[in-house]
PDB file of N, CA and C in Angstrom:
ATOM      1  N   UNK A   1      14.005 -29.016  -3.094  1.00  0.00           N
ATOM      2  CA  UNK A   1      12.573 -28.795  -2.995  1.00  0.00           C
ATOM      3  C   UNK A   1      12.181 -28.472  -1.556  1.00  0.00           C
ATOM      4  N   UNK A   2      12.750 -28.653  -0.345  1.00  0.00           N
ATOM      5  CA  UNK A   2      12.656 -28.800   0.645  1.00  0.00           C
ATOM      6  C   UNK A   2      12.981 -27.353   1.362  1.00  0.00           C
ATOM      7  N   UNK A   3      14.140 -26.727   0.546  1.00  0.00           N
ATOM      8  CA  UNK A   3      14.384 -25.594   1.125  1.00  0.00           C
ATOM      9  C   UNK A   3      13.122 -24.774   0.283  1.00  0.00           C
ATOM     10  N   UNK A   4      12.733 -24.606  -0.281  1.00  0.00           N
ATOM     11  CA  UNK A   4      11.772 -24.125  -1.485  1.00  0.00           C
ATOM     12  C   UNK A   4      10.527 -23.761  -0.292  1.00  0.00           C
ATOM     13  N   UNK A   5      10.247 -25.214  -0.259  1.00  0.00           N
ATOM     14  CA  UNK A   5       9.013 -25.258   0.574  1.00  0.00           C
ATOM     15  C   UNK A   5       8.984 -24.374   2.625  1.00  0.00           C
ATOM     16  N   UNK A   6      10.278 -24.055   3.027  1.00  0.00           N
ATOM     17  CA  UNK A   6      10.508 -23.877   3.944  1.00  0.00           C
ATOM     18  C   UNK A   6      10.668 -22.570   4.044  1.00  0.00           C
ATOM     19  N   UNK A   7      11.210 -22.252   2.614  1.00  0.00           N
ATOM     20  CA  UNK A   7      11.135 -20.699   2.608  1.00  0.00           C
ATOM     21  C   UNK A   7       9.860 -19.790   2.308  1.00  0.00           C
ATOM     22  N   UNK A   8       8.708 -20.524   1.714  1.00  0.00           N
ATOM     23  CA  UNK A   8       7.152 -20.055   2.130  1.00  0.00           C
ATOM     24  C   UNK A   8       6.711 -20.061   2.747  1.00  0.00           C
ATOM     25  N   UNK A   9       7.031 -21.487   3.915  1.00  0.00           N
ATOM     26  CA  UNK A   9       6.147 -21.025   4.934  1.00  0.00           C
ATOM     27  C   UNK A   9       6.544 -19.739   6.030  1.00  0.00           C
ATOM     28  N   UNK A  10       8.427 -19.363   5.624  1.00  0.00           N
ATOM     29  CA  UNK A  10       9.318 -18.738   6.609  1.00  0.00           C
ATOM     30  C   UNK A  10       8.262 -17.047   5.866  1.00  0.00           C
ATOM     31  N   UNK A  11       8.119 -16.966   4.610  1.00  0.00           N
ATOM     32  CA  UNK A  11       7.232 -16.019   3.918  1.00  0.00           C
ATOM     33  C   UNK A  11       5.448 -15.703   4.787  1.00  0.00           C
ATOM     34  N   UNK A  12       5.467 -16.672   4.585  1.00  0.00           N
ATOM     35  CA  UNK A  12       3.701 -16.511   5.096  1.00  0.00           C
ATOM     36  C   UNK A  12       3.808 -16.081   7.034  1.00  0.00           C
ATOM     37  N   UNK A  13       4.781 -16.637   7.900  1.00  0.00           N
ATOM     38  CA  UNK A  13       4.885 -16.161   9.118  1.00  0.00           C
ATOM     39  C   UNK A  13       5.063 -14.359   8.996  1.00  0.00           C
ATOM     40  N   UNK A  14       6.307 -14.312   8.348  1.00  0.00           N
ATOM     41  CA  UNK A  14       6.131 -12.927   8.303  1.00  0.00           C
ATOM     42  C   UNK A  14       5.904 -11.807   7.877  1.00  0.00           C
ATOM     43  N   UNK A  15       4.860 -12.324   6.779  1.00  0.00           N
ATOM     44  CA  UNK A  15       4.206 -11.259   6.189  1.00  0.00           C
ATOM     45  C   UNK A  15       2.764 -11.984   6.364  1.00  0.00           C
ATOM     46  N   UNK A  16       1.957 -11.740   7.434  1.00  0.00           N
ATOM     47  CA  UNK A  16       0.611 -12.506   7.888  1.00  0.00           C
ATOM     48  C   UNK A  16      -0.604 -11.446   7.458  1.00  0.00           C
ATOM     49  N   UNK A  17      -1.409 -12.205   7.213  1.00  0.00           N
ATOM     50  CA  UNK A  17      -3.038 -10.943   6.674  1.00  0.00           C
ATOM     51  C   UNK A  17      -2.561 -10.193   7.051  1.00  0.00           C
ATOM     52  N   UNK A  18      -3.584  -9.250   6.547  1.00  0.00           N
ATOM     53  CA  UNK A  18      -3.406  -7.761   7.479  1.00  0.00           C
ATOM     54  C   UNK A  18      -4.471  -7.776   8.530  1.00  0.00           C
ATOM     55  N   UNK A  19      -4.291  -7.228  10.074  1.00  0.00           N
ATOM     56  CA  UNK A  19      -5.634  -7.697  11.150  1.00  0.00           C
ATOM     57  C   UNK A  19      -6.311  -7.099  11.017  1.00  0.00           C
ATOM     58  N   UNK A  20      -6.207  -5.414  10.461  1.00  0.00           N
ATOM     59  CA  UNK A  20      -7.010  -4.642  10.128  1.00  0.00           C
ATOM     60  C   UNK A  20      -8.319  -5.026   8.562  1.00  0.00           C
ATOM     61  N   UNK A  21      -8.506  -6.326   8.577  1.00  0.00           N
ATOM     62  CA  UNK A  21      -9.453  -6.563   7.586  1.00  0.00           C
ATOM     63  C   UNK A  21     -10.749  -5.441   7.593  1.00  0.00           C
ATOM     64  N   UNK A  22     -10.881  -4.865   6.193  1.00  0.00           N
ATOM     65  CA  UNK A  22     -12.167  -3.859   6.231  1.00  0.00           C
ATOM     66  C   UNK A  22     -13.472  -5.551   6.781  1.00  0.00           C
ATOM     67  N   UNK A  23     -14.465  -4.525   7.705  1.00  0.00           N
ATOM     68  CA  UNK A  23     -15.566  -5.639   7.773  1.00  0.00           C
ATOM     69  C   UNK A  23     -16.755  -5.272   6.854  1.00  0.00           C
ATOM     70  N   UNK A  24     -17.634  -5.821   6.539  1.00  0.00           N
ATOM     71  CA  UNK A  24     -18.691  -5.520   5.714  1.00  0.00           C
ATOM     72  C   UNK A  24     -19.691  -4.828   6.510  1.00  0.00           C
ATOM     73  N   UNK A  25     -19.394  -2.842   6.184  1.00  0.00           N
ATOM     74  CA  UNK A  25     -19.659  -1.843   6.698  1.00  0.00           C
ATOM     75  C   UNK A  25     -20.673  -1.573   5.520  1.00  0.00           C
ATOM     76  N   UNK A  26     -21.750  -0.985   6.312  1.00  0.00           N
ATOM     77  CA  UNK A  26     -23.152  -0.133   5.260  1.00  0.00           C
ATOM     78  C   UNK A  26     -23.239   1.084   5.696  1.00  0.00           C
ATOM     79  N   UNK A  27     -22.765   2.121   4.774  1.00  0.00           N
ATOM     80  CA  UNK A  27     -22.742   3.619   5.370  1.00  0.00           C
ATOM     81  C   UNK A  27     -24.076   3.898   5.051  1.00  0.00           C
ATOM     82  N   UNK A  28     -24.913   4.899   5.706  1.00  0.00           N
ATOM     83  CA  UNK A  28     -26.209   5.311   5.328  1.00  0.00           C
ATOM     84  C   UNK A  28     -25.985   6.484   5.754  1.00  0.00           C
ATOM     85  N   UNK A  29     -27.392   7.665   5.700  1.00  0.00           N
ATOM     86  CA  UNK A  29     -27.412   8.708   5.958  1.00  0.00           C
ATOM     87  C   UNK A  29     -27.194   8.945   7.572  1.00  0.00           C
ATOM     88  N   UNK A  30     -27.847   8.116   8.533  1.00  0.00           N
ATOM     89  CA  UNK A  30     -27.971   7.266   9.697  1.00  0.00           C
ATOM     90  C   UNK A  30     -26.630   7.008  10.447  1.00  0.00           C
ATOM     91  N   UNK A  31     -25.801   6.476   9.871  1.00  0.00           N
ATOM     92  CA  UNK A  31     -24.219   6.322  10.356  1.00  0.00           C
ATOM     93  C   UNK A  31     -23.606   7.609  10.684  1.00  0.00           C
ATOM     94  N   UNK A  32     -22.560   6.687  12.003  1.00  0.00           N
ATOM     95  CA  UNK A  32     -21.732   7.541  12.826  1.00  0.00           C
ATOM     96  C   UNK A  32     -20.486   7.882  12.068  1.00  0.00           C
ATOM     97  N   UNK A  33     -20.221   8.531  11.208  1.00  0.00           N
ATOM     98  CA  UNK A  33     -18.999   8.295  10.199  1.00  0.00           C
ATOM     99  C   UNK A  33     -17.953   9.461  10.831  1.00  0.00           C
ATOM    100  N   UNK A  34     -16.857   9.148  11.128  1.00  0.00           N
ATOM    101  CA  UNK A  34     -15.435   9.685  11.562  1.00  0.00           C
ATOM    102  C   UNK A  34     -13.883  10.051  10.530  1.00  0.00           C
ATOM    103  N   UNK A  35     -13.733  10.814  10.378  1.00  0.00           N
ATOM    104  CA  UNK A  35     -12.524  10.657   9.183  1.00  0.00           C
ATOM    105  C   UNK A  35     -11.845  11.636   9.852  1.00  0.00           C
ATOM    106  N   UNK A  36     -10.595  10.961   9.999  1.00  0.00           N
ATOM    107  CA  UNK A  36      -9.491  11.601  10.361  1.00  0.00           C
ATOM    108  C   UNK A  36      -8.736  11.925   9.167  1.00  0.00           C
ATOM    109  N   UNK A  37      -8.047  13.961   9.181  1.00  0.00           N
ATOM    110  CA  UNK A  37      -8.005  13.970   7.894  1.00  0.00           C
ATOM    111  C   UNK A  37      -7.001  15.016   8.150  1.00  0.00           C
ATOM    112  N   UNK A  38      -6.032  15.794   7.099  1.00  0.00           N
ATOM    113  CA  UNK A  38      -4.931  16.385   7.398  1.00  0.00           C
ATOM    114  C   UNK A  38      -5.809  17.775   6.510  1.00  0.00           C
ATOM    115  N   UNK A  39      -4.454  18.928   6.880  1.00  0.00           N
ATOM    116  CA  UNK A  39      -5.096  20.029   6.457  1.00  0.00           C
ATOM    117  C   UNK A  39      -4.405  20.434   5.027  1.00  0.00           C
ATOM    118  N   UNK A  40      -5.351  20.837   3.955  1.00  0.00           N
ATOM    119  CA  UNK A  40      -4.719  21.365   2.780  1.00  0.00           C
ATOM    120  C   UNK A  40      -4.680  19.790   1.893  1.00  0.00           C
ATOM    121  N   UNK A  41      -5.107  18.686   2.998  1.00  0.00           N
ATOM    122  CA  UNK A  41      -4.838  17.415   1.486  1.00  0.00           C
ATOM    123  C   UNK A  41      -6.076  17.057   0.802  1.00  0.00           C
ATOM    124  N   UNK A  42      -5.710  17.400  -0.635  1.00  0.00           N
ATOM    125  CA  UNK A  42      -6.584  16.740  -1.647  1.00  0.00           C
ATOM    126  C   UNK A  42      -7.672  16.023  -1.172  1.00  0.00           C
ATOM    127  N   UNK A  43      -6.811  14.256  -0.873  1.00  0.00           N
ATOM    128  CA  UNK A  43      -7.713  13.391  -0.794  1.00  0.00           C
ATOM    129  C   UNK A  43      -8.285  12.999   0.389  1.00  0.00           C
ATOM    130  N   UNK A  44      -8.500  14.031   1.160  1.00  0.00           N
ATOM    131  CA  UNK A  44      -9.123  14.395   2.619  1.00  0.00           C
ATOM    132  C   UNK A  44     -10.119  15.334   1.948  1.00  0.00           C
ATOM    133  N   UNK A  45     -10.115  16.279   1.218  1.00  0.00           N
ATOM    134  CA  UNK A  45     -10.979  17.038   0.554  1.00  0.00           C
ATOM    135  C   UNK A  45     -11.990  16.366  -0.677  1.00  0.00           C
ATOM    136  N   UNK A  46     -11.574  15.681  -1.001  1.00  0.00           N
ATOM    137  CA  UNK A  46     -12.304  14.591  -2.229  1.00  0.00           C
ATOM    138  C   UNK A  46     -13.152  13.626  -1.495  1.00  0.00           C
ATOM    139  N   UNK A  47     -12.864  12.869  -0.295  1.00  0.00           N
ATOM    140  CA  UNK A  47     -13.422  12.184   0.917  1.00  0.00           C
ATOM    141  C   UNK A  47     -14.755  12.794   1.400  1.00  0.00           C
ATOM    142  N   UNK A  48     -14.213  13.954   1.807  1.00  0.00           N
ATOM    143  CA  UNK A  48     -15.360  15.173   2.246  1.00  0.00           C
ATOM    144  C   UNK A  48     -16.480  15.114   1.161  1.00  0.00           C
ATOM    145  N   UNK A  49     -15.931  15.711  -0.148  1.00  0.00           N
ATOM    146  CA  UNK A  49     -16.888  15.767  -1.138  1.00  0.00           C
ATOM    147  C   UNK A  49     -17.566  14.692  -1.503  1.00  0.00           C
ATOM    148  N   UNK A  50     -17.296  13.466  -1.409  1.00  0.00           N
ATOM    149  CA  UNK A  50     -18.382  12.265  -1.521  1.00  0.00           C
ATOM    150  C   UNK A  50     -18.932  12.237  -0.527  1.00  0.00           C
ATOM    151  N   UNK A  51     -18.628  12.045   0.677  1.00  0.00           N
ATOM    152  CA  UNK A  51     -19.732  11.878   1.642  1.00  0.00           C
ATOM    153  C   UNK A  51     -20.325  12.535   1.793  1.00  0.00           C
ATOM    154  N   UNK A  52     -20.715  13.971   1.391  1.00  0.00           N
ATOM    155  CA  UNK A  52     -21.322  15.371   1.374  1.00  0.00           C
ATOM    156  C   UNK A  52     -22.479  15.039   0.262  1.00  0.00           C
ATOM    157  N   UNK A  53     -21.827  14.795  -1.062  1.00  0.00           N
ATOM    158  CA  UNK A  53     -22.867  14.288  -2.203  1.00  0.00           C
ATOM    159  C   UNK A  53     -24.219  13.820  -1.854  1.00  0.00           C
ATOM    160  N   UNK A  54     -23.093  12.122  -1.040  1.00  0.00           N
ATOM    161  CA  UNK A  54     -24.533  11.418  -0.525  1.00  0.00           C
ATOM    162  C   UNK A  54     -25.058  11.540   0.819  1.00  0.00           C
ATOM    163  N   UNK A  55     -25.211  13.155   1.066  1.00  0.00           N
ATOM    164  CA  UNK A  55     -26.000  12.981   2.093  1.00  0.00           C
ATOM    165  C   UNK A  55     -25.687  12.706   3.884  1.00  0.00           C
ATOM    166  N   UNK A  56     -24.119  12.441   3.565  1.00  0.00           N
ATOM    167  CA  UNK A  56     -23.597  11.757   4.805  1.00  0.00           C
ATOM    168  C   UNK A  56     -23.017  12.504   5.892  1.00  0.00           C
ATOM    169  N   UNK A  57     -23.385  12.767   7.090  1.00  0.00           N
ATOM    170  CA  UNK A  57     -22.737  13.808   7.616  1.00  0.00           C
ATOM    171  C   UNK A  57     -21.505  13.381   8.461  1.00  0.00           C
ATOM    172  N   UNK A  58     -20.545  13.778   8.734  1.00  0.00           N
ATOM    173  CA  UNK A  58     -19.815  12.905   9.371  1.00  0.00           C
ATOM    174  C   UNK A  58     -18.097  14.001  10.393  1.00  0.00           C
ATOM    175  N   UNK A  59     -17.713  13.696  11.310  1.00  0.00           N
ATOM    176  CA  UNK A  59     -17.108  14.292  12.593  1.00  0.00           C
ATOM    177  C   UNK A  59     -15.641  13.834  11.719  1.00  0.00           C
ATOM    178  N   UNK A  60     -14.749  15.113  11.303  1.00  0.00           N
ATOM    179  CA  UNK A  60     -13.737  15.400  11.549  1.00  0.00           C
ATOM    180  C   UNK A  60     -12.694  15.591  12.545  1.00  0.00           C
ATOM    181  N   UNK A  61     -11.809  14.812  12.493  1.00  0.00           N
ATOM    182  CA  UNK A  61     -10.785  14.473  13.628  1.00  0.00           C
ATOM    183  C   UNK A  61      -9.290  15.202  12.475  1.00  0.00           C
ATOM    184  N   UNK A  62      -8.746  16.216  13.051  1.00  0.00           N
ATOM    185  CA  UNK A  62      -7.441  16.877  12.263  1.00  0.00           C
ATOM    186  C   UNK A  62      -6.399  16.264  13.067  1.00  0.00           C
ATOM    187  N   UNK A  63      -5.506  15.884  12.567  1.00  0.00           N
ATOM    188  CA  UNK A  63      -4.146  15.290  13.062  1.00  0.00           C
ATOM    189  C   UNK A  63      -3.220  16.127  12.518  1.00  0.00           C
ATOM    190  N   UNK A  64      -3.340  17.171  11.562  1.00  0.00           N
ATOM    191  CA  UNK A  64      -1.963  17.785  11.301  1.00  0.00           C
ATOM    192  C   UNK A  64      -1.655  18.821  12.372  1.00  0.00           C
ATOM    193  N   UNK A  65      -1.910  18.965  13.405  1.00  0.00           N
ATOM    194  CA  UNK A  65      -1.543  19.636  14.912  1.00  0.00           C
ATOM    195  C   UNK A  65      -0.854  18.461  15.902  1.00  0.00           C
ATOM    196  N   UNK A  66      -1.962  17.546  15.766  1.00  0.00           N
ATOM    197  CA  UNK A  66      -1.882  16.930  17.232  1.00  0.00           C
ATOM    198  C   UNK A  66      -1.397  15.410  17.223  1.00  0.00           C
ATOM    199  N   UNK A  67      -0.637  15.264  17.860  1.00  0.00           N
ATOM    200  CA  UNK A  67      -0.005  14.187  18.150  1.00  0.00           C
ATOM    201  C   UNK A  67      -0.861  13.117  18.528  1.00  0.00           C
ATOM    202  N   UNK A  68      -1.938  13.825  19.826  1.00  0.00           N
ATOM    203  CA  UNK A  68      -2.467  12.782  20.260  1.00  0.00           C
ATOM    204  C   UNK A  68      -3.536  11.563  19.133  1.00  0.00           C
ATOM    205  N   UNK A  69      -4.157  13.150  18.427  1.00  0.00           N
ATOM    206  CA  UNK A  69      -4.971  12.360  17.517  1.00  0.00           C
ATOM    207  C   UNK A  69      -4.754  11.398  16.397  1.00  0.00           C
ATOM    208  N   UNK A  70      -2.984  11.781  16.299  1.00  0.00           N
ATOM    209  CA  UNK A  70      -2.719  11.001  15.289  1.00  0.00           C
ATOM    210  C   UNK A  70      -2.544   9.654  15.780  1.00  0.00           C
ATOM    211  N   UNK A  71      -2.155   9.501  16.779  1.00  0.00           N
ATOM    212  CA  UNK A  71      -1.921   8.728  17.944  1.00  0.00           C
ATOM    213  C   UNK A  71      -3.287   7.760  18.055  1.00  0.00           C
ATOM    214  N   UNK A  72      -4.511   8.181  18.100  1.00  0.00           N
ATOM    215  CA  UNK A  72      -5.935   7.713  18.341  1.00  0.00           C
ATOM    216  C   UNK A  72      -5.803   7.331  16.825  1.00  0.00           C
ATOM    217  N   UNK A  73      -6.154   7.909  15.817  1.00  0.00           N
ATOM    218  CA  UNK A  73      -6.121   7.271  14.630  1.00  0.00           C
ATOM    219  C   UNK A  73      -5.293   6.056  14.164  1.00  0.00           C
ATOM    220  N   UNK A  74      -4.184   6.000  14.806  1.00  0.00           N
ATOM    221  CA  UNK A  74      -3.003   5.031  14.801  1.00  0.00           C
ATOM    222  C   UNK A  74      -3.869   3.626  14.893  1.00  0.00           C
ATOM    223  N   UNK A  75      -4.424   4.060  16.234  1.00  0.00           N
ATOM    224  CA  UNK A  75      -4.952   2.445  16.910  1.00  0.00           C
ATOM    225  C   UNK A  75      -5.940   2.149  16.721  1.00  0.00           C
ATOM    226  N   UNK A  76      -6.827   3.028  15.848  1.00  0.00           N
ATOM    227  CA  UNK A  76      -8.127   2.945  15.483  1.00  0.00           C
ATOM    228  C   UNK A  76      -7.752   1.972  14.321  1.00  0.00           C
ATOM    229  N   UNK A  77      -7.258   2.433  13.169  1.00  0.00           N
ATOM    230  CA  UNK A  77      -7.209   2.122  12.105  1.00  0.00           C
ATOM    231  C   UNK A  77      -5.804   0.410  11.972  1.00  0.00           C
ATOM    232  N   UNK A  78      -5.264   0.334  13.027  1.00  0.00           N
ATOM    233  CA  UNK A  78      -4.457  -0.926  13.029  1.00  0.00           C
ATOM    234  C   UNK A  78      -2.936  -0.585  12.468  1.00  0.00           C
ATOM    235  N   UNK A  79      -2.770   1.017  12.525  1.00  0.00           N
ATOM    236  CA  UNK A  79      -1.166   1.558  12.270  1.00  0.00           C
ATOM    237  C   UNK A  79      -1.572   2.225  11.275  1.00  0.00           C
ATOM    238  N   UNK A  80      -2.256   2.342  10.740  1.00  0.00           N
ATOM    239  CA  UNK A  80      -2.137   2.955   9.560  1.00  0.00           C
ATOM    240  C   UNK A  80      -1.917   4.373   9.477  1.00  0.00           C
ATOM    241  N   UNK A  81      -1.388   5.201   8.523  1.00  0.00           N
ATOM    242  CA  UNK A  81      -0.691   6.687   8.798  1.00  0.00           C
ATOM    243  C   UNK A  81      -1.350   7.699   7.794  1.00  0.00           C
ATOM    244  N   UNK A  82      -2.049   7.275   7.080  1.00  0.00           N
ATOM    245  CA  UNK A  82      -2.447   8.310   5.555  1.00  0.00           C
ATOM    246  C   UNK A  82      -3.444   8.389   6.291  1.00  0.00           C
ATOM    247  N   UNK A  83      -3.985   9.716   5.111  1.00  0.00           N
ATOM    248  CA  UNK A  83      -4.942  10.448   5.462  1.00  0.00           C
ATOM    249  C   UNK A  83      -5.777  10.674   4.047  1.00  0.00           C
ATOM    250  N   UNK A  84      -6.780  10.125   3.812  1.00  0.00           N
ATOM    251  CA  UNK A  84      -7.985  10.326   5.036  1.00  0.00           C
ATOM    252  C   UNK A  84      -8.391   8.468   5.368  1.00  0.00           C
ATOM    253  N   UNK A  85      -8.727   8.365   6.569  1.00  0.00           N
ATOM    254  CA  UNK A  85      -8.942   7.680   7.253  1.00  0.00           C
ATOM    255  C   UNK A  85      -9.987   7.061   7.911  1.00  0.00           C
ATOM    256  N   UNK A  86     -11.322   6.577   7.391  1.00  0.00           N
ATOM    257  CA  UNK A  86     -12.563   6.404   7.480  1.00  0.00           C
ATOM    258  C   UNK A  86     -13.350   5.567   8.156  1.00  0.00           C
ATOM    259  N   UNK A  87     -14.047   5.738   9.846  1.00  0.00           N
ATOM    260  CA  UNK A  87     -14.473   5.071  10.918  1.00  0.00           C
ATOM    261  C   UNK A  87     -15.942   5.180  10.320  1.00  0.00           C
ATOM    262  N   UNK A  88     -16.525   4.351  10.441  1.00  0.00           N
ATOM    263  CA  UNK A  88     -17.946   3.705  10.233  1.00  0.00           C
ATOM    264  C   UNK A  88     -18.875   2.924  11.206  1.00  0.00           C
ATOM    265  N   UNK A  89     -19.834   3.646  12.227  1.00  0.00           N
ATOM    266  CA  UNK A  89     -20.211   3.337  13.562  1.00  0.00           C
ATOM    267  C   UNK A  89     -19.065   2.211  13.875  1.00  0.00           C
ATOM    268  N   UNK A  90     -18.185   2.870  14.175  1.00  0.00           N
ATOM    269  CA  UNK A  90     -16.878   2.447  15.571  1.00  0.00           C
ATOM    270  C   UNK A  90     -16.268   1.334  14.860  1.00  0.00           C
ATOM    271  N   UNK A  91     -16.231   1.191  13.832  1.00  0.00           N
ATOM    272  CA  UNK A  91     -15.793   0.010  12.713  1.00  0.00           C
ATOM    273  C   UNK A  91     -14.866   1.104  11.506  1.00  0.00           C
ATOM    274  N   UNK A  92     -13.353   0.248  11.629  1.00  0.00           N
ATOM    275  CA  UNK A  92     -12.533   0.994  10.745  1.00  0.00           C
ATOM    276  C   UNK A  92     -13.017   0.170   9.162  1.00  0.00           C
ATOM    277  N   UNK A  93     -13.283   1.517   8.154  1.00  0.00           N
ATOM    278  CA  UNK A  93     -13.810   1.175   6.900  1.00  0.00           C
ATOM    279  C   UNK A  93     -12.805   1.371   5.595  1.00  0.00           C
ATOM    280  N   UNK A  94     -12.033   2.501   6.081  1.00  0.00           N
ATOM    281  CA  UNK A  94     -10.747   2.352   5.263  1.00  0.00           C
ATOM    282  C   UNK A  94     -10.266   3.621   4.832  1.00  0.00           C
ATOM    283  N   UNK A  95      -9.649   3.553   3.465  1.00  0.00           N
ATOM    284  CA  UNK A  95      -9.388   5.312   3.186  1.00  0.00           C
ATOM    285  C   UNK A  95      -9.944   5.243   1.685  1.00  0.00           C
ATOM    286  N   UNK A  96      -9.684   6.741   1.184  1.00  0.00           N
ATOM    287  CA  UNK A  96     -10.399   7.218  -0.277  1.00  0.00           C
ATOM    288  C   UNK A  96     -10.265   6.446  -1.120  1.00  0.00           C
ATOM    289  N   UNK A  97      -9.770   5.394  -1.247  1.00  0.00           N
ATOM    290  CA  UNK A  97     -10.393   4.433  -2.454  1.00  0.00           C
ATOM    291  C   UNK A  97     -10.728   3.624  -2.145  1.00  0.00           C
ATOM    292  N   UNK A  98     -11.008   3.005  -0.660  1.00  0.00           N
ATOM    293  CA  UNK A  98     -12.038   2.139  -0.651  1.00  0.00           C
ATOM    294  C   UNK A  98     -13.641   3.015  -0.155  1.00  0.00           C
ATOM    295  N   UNK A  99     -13.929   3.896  -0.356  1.00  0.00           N
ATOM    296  CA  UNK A  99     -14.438   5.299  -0.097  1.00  0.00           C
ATOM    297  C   UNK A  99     -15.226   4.803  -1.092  1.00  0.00           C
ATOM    298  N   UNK A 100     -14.447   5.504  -2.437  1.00  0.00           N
ATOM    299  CA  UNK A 100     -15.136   5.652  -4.250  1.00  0.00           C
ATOM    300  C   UNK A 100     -15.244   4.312  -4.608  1.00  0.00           C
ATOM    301  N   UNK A 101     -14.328   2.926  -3.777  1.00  0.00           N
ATOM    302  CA  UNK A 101     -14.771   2.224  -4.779  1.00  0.00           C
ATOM    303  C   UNK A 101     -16.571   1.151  -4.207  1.00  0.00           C
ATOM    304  N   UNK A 102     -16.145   1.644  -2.627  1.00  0.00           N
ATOM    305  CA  UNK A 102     -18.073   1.606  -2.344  1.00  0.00           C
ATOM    306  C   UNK A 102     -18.892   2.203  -2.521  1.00  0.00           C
ATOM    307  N   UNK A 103     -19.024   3.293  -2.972  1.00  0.00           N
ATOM    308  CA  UNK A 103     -19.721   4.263  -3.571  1.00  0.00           C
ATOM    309  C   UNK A 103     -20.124   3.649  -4.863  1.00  0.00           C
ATOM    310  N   UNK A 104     -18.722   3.410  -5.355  1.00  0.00           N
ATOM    311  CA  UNK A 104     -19.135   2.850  -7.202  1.00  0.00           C
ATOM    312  C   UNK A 104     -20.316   1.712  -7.153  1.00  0.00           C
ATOM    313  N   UNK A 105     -19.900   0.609  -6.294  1.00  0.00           N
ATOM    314  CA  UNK A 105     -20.557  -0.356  -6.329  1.00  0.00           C
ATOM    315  C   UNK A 105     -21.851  -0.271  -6.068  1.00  0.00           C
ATOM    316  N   UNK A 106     -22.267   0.792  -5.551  1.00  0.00           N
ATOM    317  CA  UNK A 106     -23.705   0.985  -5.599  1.00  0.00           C
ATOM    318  C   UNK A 106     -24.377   1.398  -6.197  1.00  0.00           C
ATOM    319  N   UNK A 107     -23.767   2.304  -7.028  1.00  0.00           N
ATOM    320  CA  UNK A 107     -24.259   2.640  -8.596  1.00  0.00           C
ATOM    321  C   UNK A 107     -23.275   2.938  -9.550  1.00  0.00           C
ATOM    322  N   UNK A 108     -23.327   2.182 -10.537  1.00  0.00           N
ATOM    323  CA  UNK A 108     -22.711   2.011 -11.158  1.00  0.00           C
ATOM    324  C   UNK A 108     -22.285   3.172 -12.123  1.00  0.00           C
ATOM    325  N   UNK A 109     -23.205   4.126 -12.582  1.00  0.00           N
ATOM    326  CA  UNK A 109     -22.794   5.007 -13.282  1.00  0.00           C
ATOM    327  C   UNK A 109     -22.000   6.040 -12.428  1.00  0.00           C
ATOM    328  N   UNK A 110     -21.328   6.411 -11.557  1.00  0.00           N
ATOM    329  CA  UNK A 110     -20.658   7.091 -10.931  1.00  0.00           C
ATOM    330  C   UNK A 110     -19.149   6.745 -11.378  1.00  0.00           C
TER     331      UNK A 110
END
């Protein structure tokens, strides 16, 4: 029982939260919204198209050139590498499905 118990806590050291926790972000028409996004992908293009829907205007950052930016996105987002990649006044908010699934929650018939 002892090794049992030693090998969860040896579990929980190294696999710890993630630090990048989304924070409780309110996108409005108003918000500084940032998405770093690759060229030719889908769900960089589907991203676009919701925030466009509602109204949202928001500054494209392309990383399929540049190193550096992918680089800035890196540390923005807490490592993370997919695309698309969604900054919310200077607060990382997440990528396309946590996108649609805040969207959903605000109205439900969507």
């Amino acid at each position: 029982m002892k090794g049992i118990f030693l090998i969860l806590i040896q579990f929980c050291f190294i696999f710890p939260n993630d630090s990048t926790a989304i924070e409780k972000v309110v996108i409005t028409p108003e918000s500084k919204v940032e998405m770093y996004t690759a060229l030719f992908w889908a769900p960089c293009k589907e991203a676009k198209a919701l925030l466009q829907s509602r109204g949202i205007e928001f500054d494209t950052h392309l990383v399929t050139f540049s190193r550096k930016t992918a680089a800035e996105m890196k540390k923005q987002t807490g490592g993370k590498m997919a695309v698309p990649q969604i900054i919310v006044d200077d607060k990382y908010f997440g990528e396309l499905a946590e996108l649609k699934s805040y969207f959903k929650t605000l109205s439900p018939e969507n």
